[in-house]
N, C-alpha and C. Protein backbone atom coordinates (compact mmCIF):
# COMPACT_ATOMS: atom_id res chain seq x y z
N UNK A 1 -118.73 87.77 -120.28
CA UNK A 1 -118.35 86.83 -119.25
C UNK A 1 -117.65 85.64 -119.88
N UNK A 2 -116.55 84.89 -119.03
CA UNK A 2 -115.94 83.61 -119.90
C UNK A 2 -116.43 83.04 -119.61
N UNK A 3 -116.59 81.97 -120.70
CA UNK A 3 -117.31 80.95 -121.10
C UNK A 3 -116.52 80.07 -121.85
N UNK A 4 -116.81 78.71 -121.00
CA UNK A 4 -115.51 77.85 -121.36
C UNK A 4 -115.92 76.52 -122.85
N UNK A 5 -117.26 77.18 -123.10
CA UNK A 5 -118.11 75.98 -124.07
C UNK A 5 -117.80 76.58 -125.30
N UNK A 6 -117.57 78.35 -125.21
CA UNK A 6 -117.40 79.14 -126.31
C UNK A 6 -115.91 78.89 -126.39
N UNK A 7 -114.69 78.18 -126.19
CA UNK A 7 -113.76 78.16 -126.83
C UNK A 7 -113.24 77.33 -127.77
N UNK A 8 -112.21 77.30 -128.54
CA UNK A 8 -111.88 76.82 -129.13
C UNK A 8 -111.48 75.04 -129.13
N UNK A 9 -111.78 73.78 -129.48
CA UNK A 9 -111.54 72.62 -129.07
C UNK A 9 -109.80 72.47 -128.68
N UNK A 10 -109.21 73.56 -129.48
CA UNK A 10 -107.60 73.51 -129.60
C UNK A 10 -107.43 74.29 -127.89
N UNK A 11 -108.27 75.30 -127.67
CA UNK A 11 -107.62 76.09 -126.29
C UNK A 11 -108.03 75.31 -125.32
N UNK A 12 -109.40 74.59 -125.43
CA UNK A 12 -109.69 73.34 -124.22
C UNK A 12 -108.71 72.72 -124.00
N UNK A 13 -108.33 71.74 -125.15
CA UNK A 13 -107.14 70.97 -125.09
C UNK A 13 -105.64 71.41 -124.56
N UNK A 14 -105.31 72.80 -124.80
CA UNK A 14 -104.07 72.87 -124.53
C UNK A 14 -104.40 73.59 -122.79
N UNK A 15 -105.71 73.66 -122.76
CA UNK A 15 -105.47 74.00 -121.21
C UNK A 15 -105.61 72.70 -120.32
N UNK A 16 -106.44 71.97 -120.57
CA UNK A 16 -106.65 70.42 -120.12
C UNK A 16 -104.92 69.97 -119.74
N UNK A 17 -104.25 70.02 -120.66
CA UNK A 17 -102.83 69.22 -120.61
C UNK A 17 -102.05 70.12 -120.00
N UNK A 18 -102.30 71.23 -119.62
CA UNK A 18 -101.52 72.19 -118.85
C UNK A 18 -101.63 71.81 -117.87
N UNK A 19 -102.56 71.50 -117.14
CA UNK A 19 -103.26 71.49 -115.95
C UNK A 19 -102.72 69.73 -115.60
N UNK A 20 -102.71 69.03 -116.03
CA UNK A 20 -102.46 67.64 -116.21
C UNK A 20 -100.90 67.74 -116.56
N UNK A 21 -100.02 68.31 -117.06
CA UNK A 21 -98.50 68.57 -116.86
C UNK A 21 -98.42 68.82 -115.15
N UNK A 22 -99.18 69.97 -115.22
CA UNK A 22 -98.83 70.13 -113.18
C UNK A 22 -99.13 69.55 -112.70
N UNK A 23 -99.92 68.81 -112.50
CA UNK A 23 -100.13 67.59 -111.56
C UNK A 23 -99.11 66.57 -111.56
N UNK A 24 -98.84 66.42 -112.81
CA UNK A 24 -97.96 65.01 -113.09
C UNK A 24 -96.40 66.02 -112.49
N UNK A 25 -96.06 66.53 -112.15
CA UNK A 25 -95.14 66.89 -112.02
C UNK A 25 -95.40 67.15 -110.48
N UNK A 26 -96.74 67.73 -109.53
CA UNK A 26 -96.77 67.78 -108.24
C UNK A 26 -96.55 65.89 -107.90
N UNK A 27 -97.37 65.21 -108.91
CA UNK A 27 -97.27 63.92 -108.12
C UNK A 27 -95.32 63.16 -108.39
N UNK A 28 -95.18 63.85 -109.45
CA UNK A 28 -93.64 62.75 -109.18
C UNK A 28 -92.64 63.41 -108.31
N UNK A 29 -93.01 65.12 -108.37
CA UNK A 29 -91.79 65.44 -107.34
C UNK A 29 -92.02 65.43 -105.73
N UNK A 30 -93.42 65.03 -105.42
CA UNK A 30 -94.03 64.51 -104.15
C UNK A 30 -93.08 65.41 -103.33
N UNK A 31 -93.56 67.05 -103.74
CA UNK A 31 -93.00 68.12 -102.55
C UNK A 31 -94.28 67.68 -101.10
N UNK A 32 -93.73 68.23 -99.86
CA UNK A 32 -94.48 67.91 -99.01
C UNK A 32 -94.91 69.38 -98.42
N UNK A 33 -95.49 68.81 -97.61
CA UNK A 33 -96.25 69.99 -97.27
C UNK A 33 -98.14 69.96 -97.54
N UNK A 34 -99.01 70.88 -96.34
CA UNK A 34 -100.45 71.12 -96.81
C UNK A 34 -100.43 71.60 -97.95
N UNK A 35 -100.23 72.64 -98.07
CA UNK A 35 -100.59 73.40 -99.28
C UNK A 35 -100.33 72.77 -100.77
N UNK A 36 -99.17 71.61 -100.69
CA UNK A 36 -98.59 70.92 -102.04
C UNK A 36 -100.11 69.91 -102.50
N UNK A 37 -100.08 69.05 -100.88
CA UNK A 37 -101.26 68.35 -100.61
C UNK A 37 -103.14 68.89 -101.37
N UNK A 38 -103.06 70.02 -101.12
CA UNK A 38 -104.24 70.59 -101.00
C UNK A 38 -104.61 71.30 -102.71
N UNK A 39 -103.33 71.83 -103.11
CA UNK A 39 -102.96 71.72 -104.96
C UNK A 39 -103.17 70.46 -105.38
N UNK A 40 -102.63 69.35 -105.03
CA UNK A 40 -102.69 68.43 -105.93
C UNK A 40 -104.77 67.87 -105.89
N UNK A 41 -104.68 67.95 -104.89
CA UNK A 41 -106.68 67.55 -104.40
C UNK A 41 -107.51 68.08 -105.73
N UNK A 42 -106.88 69.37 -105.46
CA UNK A 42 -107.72 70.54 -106.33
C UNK A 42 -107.64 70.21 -107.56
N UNK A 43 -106.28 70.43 -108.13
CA UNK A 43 -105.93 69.88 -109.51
C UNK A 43 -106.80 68.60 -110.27
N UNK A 44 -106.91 67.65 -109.36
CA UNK A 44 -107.50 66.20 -109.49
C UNK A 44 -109.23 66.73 -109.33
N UNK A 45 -109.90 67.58 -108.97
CA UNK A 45 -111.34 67.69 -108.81
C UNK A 45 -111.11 68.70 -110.29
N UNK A 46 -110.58 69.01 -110.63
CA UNK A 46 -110.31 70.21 -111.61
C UNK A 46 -110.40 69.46 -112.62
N UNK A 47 -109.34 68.69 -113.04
CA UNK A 47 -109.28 67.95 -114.12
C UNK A 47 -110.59 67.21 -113.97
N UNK A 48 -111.18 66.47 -113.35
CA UNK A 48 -111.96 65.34 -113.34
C UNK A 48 -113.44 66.38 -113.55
N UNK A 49 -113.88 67.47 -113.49
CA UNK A 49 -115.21 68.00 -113.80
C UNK A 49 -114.50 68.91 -115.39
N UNK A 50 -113.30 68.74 -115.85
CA UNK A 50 -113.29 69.61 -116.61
C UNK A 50 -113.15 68.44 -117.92
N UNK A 51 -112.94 67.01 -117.69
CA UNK A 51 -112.94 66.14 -118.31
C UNK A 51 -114.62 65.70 -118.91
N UNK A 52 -114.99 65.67 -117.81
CA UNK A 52 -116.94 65.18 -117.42
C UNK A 52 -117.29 66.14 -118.26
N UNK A 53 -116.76 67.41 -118.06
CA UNK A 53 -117.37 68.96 -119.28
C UNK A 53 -116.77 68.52 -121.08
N UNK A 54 -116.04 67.95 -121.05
CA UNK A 54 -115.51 67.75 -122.43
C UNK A 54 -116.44 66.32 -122.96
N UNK A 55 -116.70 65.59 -121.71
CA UNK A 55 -117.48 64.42 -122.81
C UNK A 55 -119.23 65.21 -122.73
N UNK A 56 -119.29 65.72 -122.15
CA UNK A 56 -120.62 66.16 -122.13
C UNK A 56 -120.68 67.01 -123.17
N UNK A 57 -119.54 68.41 -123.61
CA UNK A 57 -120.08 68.73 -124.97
C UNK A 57 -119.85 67.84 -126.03
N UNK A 58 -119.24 67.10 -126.33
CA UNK A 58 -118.94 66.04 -127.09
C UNK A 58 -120.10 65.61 -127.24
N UNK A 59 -120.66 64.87 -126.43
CA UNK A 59 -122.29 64.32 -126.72
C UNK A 59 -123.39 65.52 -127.17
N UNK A 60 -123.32 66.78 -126.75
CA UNK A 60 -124.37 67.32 -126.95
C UNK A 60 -123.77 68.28 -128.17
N UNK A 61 -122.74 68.06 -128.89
CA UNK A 61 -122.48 68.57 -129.82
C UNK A 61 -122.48 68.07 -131.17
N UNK A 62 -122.84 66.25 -130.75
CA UNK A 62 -123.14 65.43 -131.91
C UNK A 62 -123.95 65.40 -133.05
N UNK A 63 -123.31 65.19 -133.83
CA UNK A 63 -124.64 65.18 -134.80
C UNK A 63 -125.53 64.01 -134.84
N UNK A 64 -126.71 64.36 -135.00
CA UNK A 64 -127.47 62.98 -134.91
C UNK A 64 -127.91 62.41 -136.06
């Protein structure tokens, strides 16, 4: 099963900024429409729990 804790810090990262390229690009070309609307929502709850997931292994991956 995937598992997003088992990857690489390099494949987090380059998917994080993937995901954060499309957005930045739904928000400057401000296509209209629900569905543009309803991508960008998503994108923004996406990034924002997949961010919260990166400081959380960060902390629990610390050394103490």
């Amino acid at each position: 099963m995937f598992s997003y804790r088992k990857l690489s810090a390099r494949t987090r990262t380059i998917i994080l900024f993937s995901l954060l390229a499309v957005l930045a690009i739904l928000i400057v070309a401000e296509p209209k429409g629900d569905f543009f609307n309803f991508l960008r929502g998503f994108l923004n709850g996406i990034l924002i729990v997949m961010f919260l997931g990166e400081v959380g292994l960060y902390f629990m991956n610390r050394k103490k």
